[in-house]
Protein backbone atom coordinates (compact mmCIF):
# COMPACT_ATOMS: atom_id res chain seq x y z
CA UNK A 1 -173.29 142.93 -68.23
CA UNK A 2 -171.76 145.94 -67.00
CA UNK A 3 -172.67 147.55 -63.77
CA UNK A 4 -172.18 150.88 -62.47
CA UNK A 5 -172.75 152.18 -58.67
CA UNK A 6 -172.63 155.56 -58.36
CA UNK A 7 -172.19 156.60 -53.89
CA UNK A 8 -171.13 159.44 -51.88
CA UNK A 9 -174.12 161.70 -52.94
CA UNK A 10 -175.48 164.02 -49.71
CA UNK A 11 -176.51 167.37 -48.50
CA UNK A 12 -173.90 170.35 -47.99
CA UNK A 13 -173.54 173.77 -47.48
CA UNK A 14 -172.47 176.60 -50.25
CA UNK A 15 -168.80 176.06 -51.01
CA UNK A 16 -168.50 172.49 -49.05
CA UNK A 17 -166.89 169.85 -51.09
CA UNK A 18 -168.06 166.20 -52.13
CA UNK A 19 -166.14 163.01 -53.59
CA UNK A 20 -168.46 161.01 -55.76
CA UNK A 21 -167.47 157.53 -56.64
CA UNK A 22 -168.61 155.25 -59.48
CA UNK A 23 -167.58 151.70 -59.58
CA UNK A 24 -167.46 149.84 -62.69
CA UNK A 25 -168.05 145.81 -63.12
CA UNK A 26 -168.69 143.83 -65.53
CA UNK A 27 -166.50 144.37 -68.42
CA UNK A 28 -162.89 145.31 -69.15
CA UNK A 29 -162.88 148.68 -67.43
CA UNK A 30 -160.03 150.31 -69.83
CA UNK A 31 -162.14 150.13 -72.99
CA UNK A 32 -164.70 152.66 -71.44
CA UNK A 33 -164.59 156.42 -71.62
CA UNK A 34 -166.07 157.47 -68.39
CA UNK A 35 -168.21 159.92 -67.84
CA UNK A 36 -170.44 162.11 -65.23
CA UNK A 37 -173.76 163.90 -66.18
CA UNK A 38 -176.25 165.78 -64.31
CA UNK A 39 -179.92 166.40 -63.80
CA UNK A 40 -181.44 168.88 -61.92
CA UNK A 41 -185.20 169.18 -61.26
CA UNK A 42 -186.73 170.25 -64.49
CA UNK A 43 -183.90 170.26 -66.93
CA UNK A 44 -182.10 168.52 -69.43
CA UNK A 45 -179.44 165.75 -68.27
CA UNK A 46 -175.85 167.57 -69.06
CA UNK A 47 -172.53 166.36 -69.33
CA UNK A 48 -170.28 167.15 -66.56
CA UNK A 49 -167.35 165.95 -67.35
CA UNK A 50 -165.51 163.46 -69.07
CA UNK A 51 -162.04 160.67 -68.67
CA UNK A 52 -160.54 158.88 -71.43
CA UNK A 53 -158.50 155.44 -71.02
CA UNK A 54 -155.23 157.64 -70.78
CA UNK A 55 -156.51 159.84 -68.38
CA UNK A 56 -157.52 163.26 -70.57
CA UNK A 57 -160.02 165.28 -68.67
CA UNK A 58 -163.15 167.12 -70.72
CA UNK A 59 -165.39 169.74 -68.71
CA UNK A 60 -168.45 171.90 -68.92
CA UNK A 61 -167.31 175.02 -68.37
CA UNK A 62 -170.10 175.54 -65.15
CA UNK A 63 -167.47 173.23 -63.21
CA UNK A 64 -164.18 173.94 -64.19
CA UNK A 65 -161.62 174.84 -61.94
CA UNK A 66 -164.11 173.48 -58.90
CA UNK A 67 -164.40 169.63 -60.09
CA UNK A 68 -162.31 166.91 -60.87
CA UNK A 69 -162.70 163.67 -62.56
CA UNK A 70 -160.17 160.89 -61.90
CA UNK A 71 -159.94 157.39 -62.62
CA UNK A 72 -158.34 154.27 -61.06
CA UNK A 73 -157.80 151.40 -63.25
CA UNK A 74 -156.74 149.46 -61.14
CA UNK A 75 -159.82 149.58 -58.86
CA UNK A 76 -162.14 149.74 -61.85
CA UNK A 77 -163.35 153.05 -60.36
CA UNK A 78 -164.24 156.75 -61.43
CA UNK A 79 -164.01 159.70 -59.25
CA UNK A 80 -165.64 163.20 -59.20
CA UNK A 81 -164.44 165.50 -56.57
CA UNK A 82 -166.26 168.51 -56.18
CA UNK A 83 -165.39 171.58 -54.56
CA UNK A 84 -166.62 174.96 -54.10
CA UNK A 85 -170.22 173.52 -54.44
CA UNK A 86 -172.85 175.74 -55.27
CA UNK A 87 -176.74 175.68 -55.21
CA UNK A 88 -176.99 175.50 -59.06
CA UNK A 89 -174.92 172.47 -58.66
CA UNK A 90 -178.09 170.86 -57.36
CA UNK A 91 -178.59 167.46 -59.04
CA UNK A 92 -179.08 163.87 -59.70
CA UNK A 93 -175.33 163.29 -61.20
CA UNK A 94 -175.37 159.59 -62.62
CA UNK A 95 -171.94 157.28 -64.22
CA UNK A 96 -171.41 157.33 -67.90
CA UNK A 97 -169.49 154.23 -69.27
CA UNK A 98 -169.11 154.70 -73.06
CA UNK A 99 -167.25 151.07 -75.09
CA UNK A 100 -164.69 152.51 -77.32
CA UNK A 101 -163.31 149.24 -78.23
CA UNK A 102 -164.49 146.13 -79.78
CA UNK A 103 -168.32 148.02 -79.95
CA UNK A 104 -170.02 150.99 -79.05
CA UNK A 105 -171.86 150.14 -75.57
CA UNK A 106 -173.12 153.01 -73.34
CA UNK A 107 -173.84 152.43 -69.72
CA UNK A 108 -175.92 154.37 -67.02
CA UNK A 109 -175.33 154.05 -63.21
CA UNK A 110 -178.68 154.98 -61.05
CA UNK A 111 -177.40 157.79 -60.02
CA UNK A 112 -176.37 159.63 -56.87
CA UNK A 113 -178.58 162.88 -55.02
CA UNK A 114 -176.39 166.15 -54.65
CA UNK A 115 -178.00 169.06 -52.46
CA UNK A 116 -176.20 171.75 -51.94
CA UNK A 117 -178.38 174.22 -49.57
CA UNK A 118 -177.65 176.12 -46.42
């Protein structure tokens, strides 16, 4: 069964930076497209941004140019480095792990609290 624990969630100021972390077990990790959504109090969960197997990047176009997703196959890991945080960034952001191999699993970590308030 696959697991996925989402950390480094926490308060900051306007235009502080985060690294969120997502660790992946249970499964071969390179079959997965990984993935990092969003919920903020009230709203619809949204896709933040996306990594294939190979590495190609997707984003919403609210983050681009401030975040960064990154992945480490070799320490079955997904990364989201955020920078230039703003309040409207303001969210429960959870792990995505979508099978694109051998089925079509999806995944959900438990997500992580972002605050971003001075």
């Amino acid at each position: 069964q696959v697991q996925l624990v989402e950390s480094g969630g926490d308060l900051v100021q306007p235009g502080g930076s985060l690294r969120l972390s997502c660790a992946f077990s249970g499964s071969i990790f390179n079959i997965y497209v990984m993935g990092w959504y969003r919920q903020a109090p009230g709203k619809q969960r949204e896709l933040v941004a996306t990594v294939t197997t190979n590495s190609i990047t997707n984003y919403a176009d609210s983050v681009k140019g401030r975040f960064t997703i990154s992945r480490d196959n070799a320490k079955n890991t997904v990364y989201l480095q955020m920078n230039s945080l703003k309040p409207e960034d303001t969210a429960v952001y959870s792990c995505n792990a979508r099978q694109i191999v051998g089925g079509i699993a999806v995944y959900w970590g438990q997500g992580t609290q972002v605050t971003v308030s001075s």
